[in-house]
Protein backbone atom coordinates (compact mmCIF):
# COMPACT_ATOMS: atom_id res chain seq x y z
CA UNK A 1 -44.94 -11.56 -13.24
CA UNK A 2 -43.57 -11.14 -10.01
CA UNK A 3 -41.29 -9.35 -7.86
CA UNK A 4 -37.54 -9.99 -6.92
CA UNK A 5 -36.98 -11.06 -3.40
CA UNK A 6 -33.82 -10.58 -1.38
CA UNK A 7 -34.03 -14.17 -0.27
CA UNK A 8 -33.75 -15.21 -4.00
CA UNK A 9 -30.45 -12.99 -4.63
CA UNK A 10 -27.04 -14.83 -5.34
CA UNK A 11 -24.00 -13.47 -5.65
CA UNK A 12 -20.80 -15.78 -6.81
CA UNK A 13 -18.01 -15.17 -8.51
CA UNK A 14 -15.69 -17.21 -11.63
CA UNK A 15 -12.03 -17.35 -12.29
CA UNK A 16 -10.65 -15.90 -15.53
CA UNK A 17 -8.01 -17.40 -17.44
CA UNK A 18 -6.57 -17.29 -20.59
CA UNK A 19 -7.28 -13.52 -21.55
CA UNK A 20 -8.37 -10.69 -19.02
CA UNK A 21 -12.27 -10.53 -18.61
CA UNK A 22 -12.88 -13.77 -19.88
CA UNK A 23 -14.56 -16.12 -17.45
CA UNK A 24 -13.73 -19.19 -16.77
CA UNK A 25 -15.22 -22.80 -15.39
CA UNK A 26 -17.79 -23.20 -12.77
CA UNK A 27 -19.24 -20.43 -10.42
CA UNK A 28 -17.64 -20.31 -6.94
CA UNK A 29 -18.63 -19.20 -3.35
CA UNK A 30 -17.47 -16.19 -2.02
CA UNK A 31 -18.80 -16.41 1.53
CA UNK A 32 -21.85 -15.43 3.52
CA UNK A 33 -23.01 -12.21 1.45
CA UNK A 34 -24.57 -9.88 3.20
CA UNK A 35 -25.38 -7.39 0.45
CA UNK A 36 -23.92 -7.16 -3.33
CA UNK A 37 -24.34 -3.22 -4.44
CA UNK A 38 -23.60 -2.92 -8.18
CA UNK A 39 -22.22 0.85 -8.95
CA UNK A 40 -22.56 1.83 -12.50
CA UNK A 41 -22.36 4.74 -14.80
CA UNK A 42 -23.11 4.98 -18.20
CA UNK A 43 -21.99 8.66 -18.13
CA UNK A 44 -24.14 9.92 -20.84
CA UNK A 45 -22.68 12.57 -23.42
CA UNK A 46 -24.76 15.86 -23.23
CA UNK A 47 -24.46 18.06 -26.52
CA UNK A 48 -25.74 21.28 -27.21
CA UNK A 49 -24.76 23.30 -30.11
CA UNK A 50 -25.82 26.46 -32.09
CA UNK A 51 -28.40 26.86 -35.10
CA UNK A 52 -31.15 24.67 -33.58
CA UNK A 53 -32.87 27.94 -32.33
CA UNK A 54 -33.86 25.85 -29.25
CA UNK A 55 -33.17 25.77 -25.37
CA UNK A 56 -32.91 22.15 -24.57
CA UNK A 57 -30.09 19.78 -25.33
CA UNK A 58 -30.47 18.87 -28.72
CA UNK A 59 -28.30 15.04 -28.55
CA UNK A 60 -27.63 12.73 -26.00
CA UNK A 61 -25.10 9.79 -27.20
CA UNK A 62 -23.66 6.71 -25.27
CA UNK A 63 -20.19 8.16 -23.21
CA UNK A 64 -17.39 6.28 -21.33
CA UNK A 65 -19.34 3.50 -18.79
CA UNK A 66 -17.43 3.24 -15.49
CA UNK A 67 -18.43 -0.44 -13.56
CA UNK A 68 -17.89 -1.73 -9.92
CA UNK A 69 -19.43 -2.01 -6.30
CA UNK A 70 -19.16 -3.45 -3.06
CA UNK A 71 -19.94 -7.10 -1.82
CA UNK A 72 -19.93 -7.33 1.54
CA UNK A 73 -19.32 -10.63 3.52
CA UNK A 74 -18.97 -13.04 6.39
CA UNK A 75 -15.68 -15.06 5.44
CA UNK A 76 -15.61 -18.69 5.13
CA UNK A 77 -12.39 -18.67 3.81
CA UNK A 78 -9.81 -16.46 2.74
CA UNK A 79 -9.71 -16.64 -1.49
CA UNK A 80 -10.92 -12.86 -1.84
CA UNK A 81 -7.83 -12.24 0.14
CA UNK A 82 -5.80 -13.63 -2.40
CA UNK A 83 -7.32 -11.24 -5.10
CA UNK A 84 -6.38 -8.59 -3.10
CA UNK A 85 -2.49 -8.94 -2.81
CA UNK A 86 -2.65 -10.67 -6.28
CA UNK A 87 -0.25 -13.78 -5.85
CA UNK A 88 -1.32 -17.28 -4.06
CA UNK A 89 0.91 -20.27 -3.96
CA UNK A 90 -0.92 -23.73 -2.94
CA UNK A 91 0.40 -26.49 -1.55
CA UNK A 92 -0.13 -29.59 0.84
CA UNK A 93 -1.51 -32.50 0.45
CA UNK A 94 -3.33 -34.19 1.56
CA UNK A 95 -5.64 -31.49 3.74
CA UNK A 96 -4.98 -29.77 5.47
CA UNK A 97 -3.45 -27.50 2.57
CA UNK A 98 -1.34 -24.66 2.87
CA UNK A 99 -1.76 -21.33 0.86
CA UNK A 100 0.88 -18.32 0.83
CA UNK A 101 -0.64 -15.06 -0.23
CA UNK A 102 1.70 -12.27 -1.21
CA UNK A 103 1.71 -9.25 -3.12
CA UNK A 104 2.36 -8.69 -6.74
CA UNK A 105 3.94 -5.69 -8.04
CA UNK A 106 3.32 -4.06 -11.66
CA UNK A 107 6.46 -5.69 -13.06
CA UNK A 108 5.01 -9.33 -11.77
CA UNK A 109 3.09 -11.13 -14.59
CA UNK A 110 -0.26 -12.76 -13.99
CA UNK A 111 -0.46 -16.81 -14.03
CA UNK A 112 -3.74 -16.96 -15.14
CA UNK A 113 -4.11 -14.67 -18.18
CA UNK A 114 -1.93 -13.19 -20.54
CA UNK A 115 -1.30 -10.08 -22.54
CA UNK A 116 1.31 -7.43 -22.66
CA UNK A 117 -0.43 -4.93 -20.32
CA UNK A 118 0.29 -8.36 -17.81
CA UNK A 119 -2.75 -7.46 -15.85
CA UNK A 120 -3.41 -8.13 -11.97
CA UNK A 121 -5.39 -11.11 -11.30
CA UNK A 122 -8.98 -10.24 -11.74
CA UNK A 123 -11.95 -12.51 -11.28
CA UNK A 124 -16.00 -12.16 -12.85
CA UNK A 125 -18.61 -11.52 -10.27
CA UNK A 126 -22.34 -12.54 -11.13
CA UNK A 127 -25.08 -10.40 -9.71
CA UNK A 128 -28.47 -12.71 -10.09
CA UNK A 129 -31.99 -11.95 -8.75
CA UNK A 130 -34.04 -14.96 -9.20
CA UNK A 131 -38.15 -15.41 -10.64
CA UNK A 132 -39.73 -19.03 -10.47
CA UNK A 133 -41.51 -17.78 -13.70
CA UNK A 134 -37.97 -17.83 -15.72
CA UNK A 135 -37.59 -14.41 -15.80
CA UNK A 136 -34.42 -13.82 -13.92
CA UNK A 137 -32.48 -10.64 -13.99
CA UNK A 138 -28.52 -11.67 -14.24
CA UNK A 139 -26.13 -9.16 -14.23
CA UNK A 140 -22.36 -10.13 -14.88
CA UNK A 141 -19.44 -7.99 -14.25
CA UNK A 142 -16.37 -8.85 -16.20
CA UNK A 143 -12.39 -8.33 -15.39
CA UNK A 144 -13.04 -6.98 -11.63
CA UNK A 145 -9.86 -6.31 -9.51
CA UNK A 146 -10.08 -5.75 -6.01
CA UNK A 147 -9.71 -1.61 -5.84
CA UNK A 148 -9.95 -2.48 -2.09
CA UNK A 149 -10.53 -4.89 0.83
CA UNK A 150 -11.81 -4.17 4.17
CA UNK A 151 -11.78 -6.91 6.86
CA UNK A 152 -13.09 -6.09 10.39
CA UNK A 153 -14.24 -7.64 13.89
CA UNK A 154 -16.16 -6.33 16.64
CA UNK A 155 -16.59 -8.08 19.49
CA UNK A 156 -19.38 -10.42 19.46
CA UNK A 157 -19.79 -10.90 15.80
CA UNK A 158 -19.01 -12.42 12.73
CA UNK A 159 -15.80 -10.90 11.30
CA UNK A 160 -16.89 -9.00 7.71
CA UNK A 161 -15.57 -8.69 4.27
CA UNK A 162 -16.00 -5.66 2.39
CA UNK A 163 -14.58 -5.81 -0.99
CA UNK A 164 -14.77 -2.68 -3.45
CA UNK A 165 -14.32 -3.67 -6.66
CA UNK A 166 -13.51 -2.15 -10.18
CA UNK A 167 -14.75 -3.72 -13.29
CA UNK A 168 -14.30 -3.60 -17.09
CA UNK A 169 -17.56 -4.29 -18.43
CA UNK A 170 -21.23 -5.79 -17.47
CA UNK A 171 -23.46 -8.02 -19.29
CA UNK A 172 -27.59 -8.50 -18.39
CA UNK A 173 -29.31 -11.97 -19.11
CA UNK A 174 -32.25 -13.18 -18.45
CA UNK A 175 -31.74 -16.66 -18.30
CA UNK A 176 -30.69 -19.13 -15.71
CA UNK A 177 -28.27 -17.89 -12.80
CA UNK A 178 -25.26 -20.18 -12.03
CA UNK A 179 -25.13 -22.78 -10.13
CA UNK A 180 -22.75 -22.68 -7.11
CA UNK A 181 -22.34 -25.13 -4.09
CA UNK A 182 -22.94 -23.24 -0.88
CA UNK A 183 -20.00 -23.81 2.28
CA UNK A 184 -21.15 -25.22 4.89
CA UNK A 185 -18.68 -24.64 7.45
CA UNK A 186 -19.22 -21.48 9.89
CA UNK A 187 -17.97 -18.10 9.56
CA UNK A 188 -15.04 -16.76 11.03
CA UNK A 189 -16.52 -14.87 14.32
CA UNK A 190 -14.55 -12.24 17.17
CA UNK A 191 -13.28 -15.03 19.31
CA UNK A 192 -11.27 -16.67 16.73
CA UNK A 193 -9.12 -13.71 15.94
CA UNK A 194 -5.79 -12.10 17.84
CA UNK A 195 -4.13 -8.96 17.22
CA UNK A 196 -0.48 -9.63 17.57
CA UNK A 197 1.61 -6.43 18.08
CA UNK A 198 4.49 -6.63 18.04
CA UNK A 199 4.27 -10.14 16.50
CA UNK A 200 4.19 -12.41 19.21
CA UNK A 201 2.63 -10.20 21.65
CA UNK A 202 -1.26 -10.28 21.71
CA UNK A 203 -3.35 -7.45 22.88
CA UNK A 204 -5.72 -8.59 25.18
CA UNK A 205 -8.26 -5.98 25.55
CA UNK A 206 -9.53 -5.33 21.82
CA UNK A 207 -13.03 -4.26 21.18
CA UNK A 208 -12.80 -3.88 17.27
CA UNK A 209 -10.31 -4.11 14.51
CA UNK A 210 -10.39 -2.60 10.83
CA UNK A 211 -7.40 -3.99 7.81
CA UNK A 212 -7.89 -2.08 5.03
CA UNK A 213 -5.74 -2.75 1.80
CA UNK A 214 -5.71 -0.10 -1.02
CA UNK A 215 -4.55 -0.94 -4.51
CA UNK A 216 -5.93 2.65 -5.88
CA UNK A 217 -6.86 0.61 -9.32
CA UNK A 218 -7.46 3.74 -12.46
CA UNK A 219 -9.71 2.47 -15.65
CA UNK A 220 -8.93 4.20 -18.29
CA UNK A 221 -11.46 4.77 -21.57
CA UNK A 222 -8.53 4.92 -23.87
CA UNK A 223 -9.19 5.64 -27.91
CA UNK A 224 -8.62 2.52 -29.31
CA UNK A 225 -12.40 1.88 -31.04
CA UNK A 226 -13.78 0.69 -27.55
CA UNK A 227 -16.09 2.47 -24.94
CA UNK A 228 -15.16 0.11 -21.68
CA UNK A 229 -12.13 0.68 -19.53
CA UNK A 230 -8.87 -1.70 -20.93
CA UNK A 231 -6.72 -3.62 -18.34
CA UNK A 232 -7.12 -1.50 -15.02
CA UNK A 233 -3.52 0.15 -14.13
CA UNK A 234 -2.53 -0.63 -10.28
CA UNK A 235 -0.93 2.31 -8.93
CA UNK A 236 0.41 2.70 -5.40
CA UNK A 237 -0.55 0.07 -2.48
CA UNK A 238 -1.78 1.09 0.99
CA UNK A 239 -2.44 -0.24 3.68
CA UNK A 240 -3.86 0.62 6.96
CA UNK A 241 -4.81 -1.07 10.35
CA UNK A 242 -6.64 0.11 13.18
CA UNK A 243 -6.99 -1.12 16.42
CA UNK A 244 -9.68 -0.07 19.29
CA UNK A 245 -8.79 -1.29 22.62
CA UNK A 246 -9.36 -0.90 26.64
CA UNK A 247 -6.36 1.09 27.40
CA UNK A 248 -3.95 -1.55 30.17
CA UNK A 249 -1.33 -0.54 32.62
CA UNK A 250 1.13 -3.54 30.75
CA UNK A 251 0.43 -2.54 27.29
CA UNK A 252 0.14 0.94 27.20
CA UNK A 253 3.63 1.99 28.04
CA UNK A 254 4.95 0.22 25.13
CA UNK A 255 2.35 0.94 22.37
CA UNK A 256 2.10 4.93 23.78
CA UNK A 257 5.55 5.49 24.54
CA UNK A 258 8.01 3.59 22.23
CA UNK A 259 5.77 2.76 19.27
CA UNK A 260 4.01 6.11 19.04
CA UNK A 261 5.94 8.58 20.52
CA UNK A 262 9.50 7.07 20.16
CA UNK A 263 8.51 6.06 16.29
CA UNK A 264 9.79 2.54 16.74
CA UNK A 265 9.32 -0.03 13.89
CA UNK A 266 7.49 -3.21 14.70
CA UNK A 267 6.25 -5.89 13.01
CA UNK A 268 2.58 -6.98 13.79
CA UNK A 269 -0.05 -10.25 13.01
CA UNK A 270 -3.96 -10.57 12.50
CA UNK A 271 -4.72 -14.04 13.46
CA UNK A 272 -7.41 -15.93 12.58
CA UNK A 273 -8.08 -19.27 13.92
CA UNK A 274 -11.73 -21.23 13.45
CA UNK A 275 -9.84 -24.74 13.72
CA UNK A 276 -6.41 -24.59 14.75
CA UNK A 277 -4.43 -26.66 11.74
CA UNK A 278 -7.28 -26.73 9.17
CA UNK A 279 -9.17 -23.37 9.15
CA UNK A 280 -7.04 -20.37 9.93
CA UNK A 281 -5.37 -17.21 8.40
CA UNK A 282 -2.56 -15.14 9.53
CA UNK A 283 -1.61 -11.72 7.62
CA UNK A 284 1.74 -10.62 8.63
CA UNK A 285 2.08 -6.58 8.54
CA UNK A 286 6.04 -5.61 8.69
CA UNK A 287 7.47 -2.52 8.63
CA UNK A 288 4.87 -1.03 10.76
CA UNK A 289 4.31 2.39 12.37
CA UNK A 290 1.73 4.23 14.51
CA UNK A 291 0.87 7.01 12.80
CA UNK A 292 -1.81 8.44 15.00
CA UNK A 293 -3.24 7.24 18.40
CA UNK A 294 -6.42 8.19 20.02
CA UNK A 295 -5.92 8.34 24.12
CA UNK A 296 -8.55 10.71 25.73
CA UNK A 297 -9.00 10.80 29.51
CA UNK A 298 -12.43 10.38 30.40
CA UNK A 299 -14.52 11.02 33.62
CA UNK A 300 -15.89 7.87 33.70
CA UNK A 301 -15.94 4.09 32.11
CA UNK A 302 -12.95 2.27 30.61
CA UNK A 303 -10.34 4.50 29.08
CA UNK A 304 -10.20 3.30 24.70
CA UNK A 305 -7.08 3.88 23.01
CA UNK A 306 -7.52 3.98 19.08
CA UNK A 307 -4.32 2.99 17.09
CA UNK A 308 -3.86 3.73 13.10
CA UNK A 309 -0.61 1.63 12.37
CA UNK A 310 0.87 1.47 8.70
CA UNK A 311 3.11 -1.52 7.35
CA UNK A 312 4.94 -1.10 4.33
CA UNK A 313 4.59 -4.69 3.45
CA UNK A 314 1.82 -7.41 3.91
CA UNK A 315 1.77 -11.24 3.32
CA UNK A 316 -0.51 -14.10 4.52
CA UNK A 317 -0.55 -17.79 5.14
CA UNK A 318 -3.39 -19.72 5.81
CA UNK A 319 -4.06 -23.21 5.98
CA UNK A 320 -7.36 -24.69 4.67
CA UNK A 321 -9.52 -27.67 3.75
CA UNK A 322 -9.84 -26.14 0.67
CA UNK A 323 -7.31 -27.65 -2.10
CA UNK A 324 -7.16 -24.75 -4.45
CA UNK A 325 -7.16 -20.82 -4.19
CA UNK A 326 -5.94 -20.82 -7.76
CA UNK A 327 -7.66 -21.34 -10.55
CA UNK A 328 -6.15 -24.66 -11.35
């Protein structure tokens, strides 16, 4: 007997194909996690009823289970990203290899599994806390779609991943985790990213950035004989960035006055460079507004402008050593 140790955690996830929540192949890195936090409800059925002559709840029965959590991350690469807008082409060879990440809509069908409810592409994340006495503790969440992703920089460290997930169903073993081969390359850190706005224009006095993409994912515990969620519905996409920065005589005018005030449309970039050619990712935001901007006058110290801006539309292309973002 022993206890579980941090240091002996692993999370990883597996493609699906072939049917939603049905896992596929080999286990696969998802970057440097931080901290996997499993959120789930088993929403117990509380019944009370007349004639038992008695003050406490007389049955409690198994209700609708609702599964997810949040793994956050220090990218390596860019797959989750994928996940997230639900559509990844591949292509190149030889490496460096090219991969064009766009969004899927609900009347887009899913390449990897099939079904009339033509579900968004989900993956299987596996939870394991290790014991060198065999008893492990394995928990394995089934059919999760990205409900959101959260990718953000601050100056002087590692850019981070935060991805909130929605799942159909969870399965405990005690047996032997999955094996998964660990990257080896370094993180993506502040120094290798740009914020690009208007595209083409970089911002040169950042301090922290926050991209945010919403898919607003519902589960529903329909009555067809079954107590987990089916395919997860995908209902309206949002997005949101927003941009801290030291406030600059040859920036301001423009962001303050024609963006903000004058309501201009603009498109803007998020680039992210750890080798120029071979290791870099570039989400393209079009269609954007600032919707509210943050310009106080202080007394003292540099002046910060905070800028919310919302695109309509969002793609990325990034070029990798990696061969495959797909599952095959």
């Amino acid at each position: 007997m022993g206890k579980f140790l941090g240091d002996q955690t692993k999370t990883l996830f597996k493609y699906e194909s072939g049917l939603y929540a049905e896992p596929s192949g080999s286990g696969h890195w998802i970057g440097k996690v931080i901290e996997n936090t499993p959120a789930e409800a088993e929403n117990p059925i509380i019944i009370r009823e007349q004639g038992t002559q008695d003050r406490s709840v007389s049955q409690i029965e198994r209700g609708p289970p609702d599964y997810g959590g949040v793994v956050r991350y220090y990218p390596q690469d860019c797959k989750m990203l994928a996940f997230a807008l639900g559509s990844c082409y591949d292509t190149g060879s030889p490496s460096p290899y090219s991969h064009e990440i766009r969004e899927v809509n609900t009347d887009n069908g899913n390449y990897a599994t099939s079904g009339t409810d033509a579900p968004f592409v989900s993956f299987t994340l596996e939870d394991s806390h290790f014991y060198s006495g065999g008893q492990n503790a394995i928990r394995t969440f089934k059919g999760c779609v990205v409900r959101s992703m959260v990718i953000s920089s601050t100056m002087g460290e590692p850019v981070t991943c935060e991805i909130n997930y929605l799942a159909q169903d969870v399965l405990f073993s005690s047996g032997a985790p999955t094996s998964v081969t660990a990257a080896t390359t370094r993180p993506f850190l502040w120094n290798d990213c740009q914020i690009h706005l208007p595209s083409g224009t970089v911002l040169n006095y950042v301090t922290d950035w926050r991209f945010e993409i919403n898919n607003n994912p519902e589960g529903h515990h329909y009555v067809n004989g079954s107590r987990v969620i089916q395919t997860p519905t995908m209902l309206n996409r949002d997005y949101t960035l927003t941009v801290t920065l030291h406030a600059s005589s040859d920036k301001t005018k423009a962001i303050y006055d024609q963006y903000y005030r004058g309501g201009s449309e603009f498109n803007a970039m998020i680039s992210m460079s750890a080798s120029t050619g071979s290791r870099e990712c570039f989400p393209v935001l079009s269609g954007c507004k600032i919707i509210d901007m943050g310009f106080p006058s202080p007394s003292e110290g540099v002046v910060d402008q905070v800028i919310t801006i919302q695109p309509t539309n969002v793609s990325a292309d990034v070029n990798e050593l990696i061969m495959l973002y797909n599952a095959w």
